[in-house]
N, C-alpha and C. Protein backbone atom coordinates (compact mmCIF):
# COMPACT_ATOMS: atom_id res chain seq x y z
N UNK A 1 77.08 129.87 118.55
CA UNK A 1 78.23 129.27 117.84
C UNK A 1 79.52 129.95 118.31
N UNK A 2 80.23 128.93 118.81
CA UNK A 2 81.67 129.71 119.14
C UNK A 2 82.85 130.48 117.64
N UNK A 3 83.54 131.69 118.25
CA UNK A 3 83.91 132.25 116.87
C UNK A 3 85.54 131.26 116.51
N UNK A 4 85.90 131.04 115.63
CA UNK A 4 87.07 130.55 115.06
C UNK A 4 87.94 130.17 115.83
N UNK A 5 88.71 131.11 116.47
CA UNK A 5 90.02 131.30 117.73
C UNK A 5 89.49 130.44 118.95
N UNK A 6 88.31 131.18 119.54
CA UNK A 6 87.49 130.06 120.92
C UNK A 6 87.84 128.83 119.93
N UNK A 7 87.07 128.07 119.03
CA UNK A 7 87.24 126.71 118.78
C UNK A 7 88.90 126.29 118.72
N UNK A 8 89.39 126.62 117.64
CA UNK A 8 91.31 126.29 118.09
C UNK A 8 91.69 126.47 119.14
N UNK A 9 91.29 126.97 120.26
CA UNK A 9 91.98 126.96 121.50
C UNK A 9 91.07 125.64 122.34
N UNK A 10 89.57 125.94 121.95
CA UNK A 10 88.98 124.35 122.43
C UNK A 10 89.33 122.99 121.86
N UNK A 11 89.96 122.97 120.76
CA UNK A 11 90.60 121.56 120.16
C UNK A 11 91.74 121.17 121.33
N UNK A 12 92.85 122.25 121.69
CA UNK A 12 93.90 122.01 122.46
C UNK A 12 93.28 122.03 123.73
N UNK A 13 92.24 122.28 124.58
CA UNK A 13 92.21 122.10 124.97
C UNK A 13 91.96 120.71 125.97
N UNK A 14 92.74 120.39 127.72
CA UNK A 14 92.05 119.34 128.21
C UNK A 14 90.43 119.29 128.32
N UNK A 15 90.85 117.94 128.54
CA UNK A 15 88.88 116.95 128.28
C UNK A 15 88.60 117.64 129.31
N UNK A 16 88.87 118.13 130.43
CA UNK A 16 88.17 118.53 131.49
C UNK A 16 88.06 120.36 131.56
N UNK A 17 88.62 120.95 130.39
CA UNK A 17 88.58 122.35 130.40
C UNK A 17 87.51 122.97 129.83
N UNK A 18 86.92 124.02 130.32
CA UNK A 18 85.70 124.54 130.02
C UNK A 18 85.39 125.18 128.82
N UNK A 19 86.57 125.24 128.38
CA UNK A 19 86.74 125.56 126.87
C UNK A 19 86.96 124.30 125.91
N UNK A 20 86.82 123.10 125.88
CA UNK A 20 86.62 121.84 125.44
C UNK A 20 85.56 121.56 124.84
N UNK A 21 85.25 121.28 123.47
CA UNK A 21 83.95 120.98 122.92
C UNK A 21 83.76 119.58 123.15
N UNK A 22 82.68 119.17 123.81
CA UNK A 22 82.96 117.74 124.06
C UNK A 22 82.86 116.99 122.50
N UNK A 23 83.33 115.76 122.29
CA UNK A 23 83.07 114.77 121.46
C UNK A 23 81.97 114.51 120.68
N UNK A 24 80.71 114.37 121.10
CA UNK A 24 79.86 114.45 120.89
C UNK A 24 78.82 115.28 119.83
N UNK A 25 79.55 116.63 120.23
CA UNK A 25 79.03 117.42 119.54
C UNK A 25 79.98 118.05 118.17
N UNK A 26 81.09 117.84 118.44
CA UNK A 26 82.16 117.71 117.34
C UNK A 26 81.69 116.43 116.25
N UNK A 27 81.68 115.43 117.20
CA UNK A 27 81.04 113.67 116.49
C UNK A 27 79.82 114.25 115.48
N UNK A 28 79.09 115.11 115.55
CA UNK A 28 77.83 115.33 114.81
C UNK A 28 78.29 116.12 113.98
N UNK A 29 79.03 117.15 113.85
CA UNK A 29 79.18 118.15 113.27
C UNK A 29 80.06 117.55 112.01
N UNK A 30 81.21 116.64 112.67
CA UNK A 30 82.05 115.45 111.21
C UNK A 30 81.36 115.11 110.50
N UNK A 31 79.88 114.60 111.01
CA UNK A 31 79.48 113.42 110.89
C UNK A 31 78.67 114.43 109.46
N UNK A 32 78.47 115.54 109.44
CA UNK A 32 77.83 116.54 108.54
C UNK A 32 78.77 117.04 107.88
N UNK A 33 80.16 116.94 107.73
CA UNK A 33 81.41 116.80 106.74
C UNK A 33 81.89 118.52 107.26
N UNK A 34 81.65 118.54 108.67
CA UNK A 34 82.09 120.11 108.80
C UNK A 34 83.84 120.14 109.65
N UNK A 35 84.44 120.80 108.65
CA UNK A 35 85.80 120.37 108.53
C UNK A 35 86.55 121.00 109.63
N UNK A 36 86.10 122.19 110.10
CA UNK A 36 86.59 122.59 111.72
C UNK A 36 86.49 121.57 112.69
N UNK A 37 85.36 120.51 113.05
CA UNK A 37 85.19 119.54 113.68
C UNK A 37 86.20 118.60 113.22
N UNK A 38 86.61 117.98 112.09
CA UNK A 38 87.19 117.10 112.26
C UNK A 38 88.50 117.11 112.23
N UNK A 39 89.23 118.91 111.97
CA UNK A 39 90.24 118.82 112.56
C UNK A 39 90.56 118.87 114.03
N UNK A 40 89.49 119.25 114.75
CA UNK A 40 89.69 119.39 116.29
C UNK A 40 89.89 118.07 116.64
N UNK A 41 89.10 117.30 116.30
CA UNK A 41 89.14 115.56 116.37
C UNK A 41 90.10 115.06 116.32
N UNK A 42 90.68 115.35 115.09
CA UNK A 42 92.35 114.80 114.43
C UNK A 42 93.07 115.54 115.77
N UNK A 43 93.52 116.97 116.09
CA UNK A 43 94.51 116.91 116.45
C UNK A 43 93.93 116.68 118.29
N UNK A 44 93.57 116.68 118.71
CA UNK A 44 92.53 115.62 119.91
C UNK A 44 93.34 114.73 120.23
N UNK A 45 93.42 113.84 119.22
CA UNK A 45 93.52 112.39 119.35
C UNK A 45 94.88 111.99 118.49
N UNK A 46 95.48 112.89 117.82
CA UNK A 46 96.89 112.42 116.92
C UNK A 46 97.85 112.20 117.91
N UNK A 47 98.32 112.86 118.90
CA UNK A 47 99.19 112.70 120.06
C UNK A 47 98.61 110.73 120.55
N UNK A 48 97.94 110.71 120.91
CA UNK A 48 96.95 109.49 121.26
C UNK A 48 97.49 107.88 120.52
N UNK A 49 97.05 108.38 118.84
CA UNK A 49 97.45 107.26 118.27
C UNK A 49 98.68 107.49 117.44
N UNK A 50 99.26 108.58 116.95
CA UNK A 50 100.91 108.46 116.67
C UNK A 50 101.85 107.21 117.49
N UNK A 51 101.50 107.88 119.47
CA UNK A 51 102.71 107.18 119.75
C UNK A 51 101.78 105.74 119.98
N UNK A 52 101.12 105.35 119.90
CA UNK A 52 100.46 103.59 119.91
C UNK A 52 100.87 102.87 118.28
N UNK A 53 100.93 103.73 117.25
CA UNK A 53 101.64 103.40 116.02
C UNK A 53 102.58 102.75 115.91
N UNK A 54 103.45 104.15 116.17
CA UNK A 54 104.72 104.14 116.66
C UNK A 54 105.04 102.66 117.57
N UNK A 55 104.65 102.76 118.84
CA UNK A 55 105.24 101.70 119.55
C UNK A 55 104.73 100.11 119.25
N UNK A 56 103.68 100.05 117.68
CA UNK A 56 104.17 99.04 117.05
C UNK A 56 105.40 98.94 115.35
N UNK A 57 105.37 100.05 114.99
CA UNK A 57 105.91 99.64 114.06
C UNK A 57 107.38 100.32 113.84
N UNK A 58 107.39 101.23 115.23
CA UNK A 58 108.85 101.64 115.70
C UNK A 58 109.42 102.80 114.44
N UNK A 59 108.70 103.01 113.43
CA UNK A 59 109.05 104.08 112.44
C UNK A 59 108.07 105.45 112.46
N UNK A 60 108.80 106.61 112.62
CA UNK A 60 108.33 107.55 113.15
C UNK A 60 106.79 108.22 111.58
N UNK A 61 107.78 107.91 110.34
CA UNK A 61 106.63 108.17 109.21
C UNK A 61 105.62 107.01 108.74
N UNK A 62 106.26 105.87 109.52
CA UNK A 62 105.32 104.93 108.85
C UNK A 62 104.10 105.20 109.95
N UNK A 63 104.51 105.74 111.34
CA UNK A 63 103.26 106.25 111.97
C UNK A 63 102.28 107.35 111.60
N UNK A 64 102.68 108.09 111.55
CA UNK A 64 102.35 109.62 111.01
C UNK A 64 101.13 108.97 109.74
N UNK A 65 101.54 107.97 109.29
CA UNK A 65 101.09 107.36 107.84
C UNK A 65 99.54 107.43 108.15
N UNK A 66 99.84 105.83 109.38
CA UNK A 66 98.65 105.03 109.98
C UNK A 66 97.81 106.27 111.11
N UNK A 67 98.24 107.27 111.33
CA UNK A 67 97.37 108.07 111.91
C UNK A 67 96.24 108.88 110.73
N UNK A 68 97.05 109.47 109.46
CA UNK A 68 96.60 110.16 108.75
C UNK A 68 95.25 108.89 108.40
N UNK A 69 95.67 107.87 108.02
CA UNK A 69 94.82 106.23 107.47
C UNK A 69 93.51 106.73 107.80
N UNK A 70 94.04 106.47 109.64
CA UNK A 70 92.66 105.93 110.60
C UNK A 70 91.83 107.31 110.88
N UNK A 71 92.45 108.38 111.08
CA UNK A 71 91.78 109.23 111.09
C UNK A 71 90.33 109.45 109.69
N UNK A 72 91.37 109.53 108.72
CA UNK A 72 90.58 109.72 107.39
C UNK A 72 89.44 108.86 106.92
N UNK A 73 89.90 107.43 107.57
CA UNK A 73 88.91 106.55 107.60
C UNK A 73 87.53 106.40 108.68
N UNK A 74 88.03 107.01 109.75
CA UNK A 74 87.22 107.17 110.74
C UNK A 74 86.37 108.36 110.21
N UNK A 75 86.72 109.32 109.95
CA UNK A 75 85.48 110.24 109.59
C UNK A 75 84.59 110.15 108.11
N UNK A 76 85.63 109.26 107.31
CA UNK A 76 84.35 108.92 106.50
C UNK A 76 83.44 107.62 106.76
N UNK A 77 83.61 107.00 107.60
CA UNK A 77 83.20 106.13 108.50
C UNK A 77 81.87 106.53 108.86
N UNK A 78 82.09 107.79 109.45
CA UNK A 78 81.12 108.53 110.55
C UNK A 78 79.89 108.57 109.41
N UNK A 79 80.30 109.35 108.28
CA UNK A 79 78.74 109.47 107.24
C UNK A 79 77.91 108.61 107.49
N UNK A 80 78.49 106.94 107.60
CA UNK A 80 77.65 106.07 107.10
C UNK A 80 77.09 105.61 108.39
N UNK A 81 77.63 105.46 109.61
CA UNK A 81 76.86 104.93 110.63
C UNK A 81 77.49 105.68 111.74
N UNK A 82 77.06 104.58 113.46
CA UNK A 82 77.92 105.47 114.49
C UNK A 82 78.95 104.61 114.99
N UNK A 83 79.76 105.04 115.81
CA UNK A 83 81.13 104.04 116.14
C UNK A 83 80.43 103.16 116.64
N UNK A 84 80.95 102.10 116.94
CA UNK A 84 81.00 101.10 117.77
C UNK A 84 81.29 101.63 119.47
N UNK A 85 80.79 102.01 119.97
CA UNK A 85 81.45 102.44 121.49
C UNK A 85 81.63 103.58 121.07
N UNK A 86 82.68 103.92 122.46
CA UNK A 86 82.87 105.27 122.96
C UNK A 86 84.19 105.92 121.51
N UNK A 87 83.98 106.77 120.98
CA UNK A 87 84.65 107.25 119.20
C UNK A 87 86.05 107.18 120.00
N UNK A 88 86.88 107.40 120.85
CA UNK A 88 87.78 107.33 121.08
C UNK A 88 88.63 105.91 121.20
N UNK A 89 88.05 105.44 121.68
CA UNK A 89 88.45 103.76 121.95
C UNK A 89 88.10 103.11 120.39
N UNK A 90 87.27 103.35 119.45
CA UNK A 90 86.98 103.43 118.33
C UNK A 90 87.73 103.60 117.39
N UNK A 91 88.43 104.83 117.53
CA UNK A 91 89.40 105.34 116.53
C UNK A 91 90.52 104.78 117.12
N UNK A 92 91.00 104.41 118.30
CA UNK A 92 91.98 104.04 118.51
C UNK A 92 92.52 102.62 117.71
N UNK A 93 91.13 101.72 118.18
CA UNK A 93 91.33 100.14 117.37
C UNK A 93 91.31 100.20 116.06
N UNK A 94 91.06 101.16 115.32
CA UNK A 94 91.37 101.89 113.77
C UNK A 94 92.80 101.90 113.74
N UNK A 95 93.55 102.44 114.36
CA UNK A 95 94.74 103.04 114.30
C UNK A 95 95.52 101.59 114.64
N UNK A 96 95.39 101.12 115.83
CA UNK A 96 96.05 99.54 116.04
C UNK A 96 96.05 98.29 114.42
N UNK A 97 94.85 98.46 114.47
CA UNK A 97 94.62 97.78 113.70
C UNK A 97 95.57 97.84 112.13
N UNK A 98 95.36 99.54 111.90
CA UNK A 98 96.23 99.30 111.07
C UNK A 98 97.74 99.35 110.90
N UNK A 99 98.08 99.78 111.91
CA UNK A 99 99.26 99.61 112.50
C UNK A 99 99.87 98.20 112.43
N UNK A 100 99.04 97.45 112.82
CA UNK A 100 99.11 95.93 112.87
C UNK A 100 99.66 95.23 111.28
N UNK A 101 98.53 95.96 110.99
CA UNK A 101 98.63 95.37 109.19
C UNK A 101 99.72 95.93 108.27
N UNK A 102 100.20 97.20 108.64
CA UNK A 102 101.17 97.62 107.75
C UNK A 102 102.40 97.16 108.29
N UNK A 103 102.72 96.61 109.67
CA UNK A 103 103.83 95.73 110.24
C UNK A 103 103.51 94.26 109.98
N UNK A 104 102.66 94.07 109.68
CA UNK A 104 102.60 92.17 108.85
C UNK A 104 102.51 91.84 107.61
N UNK A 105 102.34 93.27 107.12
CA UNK A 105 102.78 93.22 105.05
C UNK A 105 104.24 93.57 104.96
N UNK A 106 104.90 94.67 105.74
CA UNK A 106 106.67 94.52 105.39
C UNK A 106 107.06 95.24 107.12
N UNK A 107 108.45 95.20 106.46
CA UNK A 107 109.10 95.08 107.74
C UNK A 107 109.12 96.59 107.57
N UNK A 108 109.26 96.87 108.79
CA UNK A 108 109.30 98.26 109.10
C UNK A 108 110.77 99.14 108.94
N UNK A 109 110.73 100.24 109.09
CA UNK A 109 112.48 100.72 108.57
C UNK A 109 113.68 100.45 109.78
N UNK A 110 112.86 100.32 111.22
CA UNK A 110 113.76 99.80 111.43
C UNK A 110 113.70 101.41 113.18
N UNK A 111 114.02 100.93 114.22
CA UNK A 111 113.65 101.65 115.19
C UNK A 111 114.53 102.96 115.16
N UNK A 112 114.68 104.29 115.51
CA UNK A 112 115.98 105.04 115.74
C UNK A 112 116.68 105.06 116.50
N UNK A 113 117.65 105.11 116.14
CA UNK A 113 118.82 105.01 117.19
C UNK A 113 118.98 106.15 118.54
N UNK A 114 119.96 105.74 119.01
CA UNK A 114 119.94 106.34 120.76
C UNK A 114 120.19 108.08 120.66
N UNK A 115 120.85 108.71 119.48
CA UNK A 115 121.92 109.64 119.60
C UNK A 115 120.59 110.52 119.55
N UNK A 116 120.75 111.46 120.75
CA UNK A 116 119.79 112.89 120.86
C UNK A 116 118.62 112.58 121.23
N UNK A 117 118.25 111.45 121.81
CA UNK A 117 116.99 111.19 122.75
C UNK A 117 116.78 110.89 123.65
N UNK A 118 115.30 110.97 124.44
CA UNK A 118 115.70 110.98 125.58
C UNK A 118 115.46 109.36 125.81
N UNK A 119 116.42 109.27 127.03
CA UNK A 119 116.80 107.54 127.49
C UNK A 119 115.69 106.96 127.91
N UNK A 120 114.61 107.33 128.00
CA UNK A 120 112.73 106.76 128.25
C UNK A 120 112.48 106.29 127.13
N UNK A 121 112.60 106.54 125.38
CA UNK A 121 112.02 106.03 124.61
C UNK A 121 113.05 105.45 123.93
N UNK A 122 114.59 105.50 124.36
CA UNK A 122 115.52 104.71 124.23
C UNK A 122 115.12 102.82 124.45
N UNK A 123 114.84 103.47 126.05
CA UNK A 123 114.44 102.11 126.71
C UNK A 123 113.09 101.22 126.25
N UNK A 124 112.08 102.44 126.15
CA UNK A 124 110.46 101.99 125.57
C UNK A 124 110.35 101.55 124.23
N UNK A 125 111.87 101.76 123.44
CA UNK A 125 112.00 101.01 122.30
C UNK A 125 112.48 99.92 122.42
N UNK A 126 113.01 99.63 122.98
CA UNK A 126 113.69 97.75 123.47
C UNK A 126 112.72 97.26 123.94
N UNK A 127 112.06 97.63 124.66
CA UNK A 127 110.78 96.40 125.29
C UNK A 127 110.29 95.42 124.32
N UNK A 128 110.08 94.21 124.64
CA UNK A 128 109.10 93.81 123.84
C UNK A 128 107.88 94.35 123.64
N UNK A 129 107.57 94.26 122.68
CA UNK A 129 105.90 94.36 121.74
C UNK A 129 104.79 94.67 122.50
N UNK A 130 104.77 93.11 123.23
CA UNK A 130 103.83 93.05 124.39
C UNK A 130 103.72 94.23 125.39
N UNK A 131 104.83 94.55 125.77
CA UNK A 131 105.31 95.12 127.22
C UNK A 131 104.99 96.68 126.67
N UNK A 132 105.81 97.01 125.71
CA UNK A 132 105.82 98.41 124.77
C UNK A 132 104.68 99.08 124.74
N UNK A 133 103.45 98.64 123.90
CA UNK A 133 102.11 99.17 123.81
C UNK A 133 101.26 99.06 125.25
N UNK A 134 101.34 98.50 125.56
CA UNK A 134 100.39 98.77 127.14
C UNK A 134 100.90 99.63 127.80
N UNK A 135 102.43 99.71 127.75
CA UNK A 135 103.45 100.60 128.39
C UNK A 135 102.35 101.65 127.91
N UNK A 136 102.62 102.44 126.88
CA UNK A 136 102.61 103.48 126.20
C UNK A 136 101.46 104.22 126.15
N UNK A 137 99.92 102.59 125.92
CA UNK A 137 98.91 102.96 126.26
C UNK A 137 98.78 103.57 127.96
N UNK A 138 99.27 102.95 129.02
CA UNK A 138 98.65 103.05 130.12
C UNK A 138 100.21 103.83 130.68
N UNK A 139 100.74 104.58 130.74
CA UNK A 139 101.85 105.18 131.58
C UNK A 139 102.01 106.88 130.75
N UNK A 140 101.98 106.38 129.36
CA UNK A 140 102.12 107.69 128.43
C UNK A 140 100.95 108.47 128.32
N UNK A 141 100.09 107.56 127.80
CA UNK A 141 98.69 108.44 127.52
C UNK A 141 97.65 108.29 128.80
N UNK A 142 97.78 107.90 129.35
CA UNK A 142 96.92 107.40 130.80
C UNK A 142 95.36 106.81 130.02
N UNK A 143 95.75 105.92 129.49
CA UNK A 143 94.30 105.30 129.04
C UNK A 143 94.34 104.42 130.36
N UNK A 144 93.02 104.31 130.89
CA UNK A 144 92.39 103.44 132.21
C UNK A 144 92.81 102.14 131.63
N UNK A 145 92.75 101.09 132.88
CA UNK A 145 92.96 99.62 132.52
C UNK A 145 92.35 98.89 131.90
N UNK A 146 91.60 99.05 132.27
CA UNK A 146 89.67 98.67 130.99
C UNK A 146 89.43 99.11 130.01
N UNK A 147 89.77 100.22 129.50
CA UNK A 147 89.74 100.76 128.24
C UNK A 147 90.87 99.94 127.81
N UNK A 148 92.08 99.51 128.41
CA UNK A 148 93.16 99.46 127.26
C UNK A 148 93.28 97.54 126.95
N UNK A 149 92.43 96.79 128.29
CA UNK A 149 92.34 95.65 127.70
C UNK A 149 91.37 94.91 126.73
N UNK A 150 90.21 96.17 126.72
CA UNK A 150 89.10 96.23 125.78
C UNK A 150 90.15 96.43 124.57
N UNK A 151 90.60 97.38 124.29
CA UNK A 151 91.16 97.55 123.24
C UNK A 151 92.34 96.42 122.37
N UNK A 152 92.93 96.26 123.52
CA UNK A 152 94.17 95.22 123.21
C UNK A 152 93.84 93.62 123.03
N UNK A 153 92.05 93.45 123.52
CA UNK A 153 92.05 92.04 123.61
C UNK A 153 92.23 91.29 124.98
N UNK A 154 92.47 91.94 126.08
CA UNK A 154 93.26 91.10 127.19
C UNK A 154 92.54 91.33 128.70
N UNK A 155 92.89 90.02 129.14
CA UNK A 155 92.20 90.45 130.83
C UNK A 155 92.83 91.94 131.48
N UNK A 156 92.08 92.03 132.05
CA UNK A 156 92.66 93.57 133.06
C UNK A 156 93.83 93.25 133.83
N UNK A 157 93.89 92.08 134.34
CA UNK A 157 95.13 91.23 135.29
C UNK A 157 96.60 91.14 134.30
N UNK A 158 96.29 90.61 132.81
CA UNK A 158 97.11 90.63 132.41
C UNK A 158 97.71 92.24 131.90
N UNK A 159 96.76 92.96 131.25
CA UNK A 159 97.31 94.60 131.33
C UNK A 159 97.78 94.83 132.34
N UNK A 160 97.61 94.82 133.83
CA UNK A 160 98.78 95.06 134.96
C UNK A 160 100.06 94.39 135.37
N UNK A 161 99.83 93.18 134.79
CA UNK A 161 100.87 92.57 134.63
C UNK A 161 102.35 92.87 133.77
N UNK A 162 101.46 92.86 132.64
CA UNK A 162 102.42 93.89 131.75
C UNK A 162 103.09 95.36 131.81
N UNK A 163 102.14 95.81 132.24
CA UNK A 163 102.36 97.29 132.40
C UNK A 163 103.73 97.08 133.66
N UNK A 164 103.57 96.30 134.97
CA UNK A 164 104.40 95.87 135.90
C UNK A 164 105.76 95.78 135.26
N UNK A 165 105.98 94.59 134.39
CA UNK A 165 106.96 93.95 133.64
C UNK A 165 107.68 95.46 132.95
N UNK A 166 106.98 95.49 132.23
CA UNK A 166 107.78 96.96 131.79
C UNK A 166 108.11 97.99 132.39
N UNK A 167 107.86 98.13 133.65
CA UNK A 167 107.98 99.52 134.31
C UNK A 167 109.67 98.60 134.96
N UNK A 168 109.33 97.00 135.40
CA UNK A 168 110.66 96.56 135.87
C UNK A 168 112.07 96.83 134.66
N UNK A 169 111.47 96.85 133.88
CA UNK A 169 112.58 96.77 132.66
C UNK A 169 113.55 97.99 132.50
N UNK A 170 112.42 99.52 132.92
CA UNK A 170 113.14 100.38 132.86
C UNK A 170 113.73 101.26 134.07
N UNK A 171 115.03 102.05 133.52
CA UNK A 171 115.76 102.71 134.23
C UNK A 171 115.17 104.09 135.01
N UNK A 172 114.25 104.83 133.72
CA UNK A 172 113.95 106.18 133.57
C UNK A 172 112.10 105.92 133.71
N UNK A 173 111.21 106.59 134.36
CA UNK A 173 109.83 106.54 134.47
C UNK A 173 109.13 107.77 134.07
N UNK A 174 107.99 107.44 133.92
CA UNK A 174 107.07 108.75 133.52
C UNK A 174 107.11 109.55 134.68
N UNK A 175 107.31 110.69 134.32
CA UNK A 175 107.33 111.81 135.48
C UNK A 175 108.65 112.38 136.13
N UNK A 176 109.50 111.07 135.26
CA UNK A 176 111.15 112.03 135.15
C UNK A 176 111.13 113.27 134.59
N UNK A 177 112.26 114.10 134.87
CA UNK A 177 112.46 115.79 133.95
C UNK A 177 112.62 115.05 132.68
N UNK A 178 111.62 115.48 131.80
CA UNK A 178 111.94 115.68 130.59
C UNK A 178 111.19 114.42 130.02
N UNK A 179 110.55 113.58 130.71
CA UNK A 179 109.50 112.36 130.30
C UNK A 179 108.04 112.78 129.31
N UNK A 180 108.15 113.87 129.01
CA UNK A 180 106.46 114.60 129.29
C UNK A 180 106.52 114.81 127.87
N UNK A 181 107.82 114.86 127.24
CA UNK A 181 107.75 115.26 125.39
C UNK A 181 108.45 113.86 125.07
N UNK A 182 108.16 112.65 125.73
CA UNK A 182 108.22 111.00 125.11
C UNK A 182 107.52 110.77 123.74
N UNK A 183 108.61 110.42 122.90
CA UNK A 183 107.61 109.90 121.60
C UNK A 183 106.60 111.06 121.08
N UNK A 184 107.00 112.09 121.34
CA UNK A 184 106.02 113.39 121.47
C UNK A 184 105.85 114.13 119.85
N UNK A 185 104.30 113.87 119.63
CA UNK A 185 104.15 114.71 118.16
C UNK A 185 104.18 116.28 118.01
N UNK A 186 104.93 116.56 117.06
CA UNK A 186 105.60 117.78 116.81
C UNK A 186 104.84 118.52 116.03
N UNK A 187 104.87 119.92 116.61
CA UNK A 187 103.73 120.81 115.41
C UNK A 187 104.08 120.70 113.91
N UNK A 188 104.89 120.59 113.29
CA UNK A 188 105.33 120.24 111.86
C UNK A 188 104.35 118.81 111.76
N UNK A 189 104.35 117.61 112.32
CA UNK A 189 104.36 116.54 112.24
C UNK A 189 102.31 116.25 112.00
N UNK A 190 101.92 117.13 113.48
CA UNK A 190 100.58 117.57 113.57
C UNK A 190 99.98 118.06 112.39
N UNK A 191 101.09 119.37 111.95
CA UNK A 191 99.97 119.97 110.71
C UNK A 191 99.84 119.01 109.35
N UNK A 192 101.39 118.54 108.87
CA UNK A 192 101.01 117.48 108.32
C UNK A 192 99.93 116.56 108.68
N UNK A 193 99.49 115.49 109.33
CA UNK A 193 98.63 114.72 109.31
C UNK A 193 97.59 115.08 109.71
N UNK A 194 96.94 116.47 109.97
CA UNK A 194 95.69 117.06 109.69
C UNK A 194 95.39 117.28 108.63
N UNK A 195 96.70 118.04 107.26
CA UNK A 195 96.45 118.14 106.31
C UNK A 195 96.20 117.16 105.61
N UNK A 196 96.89 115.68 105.89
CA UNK A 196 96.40 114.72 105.26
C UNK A 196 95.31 114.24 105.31
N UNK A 197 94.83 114.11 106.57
CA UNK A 197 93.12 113.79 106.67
C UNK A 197 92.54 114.57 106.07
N UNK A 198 92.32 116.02 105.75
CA UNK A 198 91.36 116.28 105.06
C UNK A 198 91.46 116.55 103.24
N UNK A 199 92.79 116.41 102.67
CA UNK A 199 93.22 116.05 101.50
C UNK A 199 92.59 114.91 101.65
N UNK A 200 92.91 113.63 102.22
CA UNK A 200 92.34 112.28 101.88
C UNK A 200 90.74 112.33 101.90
N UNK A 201 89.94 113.22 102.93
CA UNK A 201 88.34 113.15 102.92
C UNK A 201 88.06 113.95 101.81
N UNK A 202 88.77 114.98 100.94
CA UNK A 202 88.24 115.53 100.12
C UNK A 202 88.42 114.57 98.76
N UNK A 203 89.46 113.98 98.37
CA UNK A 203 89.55 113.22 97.72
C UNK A 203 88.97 111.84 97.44
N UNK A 204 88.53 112.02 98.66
CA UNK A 204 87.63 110.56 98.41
C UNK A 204 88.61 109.24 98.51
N UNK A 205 89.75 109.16 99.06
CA UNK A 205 91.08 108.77 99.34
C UNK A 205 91.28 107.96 100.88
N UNK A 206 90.01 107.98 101.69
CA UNK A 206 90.06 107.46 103.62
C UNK A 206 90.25 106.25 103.22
């Protein structure tokens, strides 16, 4: 069993670092209500679906919201059966989904304005809808093309298409100085919606 510190440094860590607990074995350990696992999970994957929230409902807390949701729902989820697919692509269509729904019950507050940001999510906020989330999925988070038209519903042709369209739209690209903290979740922002997931799983509240 790894001691405390090894695991928090394996949550942050990349999928490909040797200090990385894979999924799998975190996936079992939730799935047994063990709460070190499912914060590694949460903060894993909060960077992931914050900004896919976000780039539908354009409000920075109404995201934070739908992450705390899907997360909380996803691991009490886990008790009862196993994902559907791969838990990542899983939790993601959790997070869309409700993303979806809390932007077709009210209107959202409304996008932020330009002053003190950087001109990438200036721009990645004007896109259309369409253009925005594939953007975000496939340029920000590097989800593969197949994963993200599985997810979105759409041919692979049309995800490149889109992804195309939007890259024409903008001025500023991924891999500009200063592109790399886009739409970027903040340790304040993180500890909140870890704390909320497991307030909501203890409460009985997912």
């Amino acid at each position: 069993m790894l001691d405390p510190v090894t695991e928090v440094r394996a949550a942050a860590a990349p999928a490909g670092s040797p200090h990385a607990l894979p999924d799998l074995l975190l996936i079992e350990r939730a799935r047994a209500q063990d709460t070190r696992a499912i914060e590694m999970l949460t903060r894993r994957y909060a960077q992931r679906l914050y900004r896919l929230a976000r780039s539908v409902l354009g409000d920075e807390l109404a995201a934070e919201g739908v992450v705390q949701e899907s997360c909380a729902a996803a691991f009490d989820e886990l008790r009862r059966r196993e994902p559907a697919g791969k838990f990542a692509l899983w939790l993601t269509r959790l997070a869309l989904e409700r993303a979806r729904a809390r932007r077709d019950a009210a209107h959202p507050a409304g996008r932020a304005g330009a002053a003190g940001r950087h001109p990438l999510e200036v721009q990645v906020d004007a896109l259309p809808e369409v253009f925005r989330t594939v953007f975000v999925l496939r340029a920000l988070d590097g989800m593969s093309g197949p994963e993200t038209a599985l997810l979105l519903g759409l041919h692979e042709t049309t995800v490149r298409t889109r992804l195309y369209r939007a890259h024409r739209r903008l001025s500023v690209t991924p891999g500009a100085a200063g592109t790399t903290a886009v739409f970027e979740l903040d340790a304040a922002r993180t500890e909140r919606i870890v704390a909320g997931v497991l307030g909501r799983l203890r409460t009985g509240s997912a």
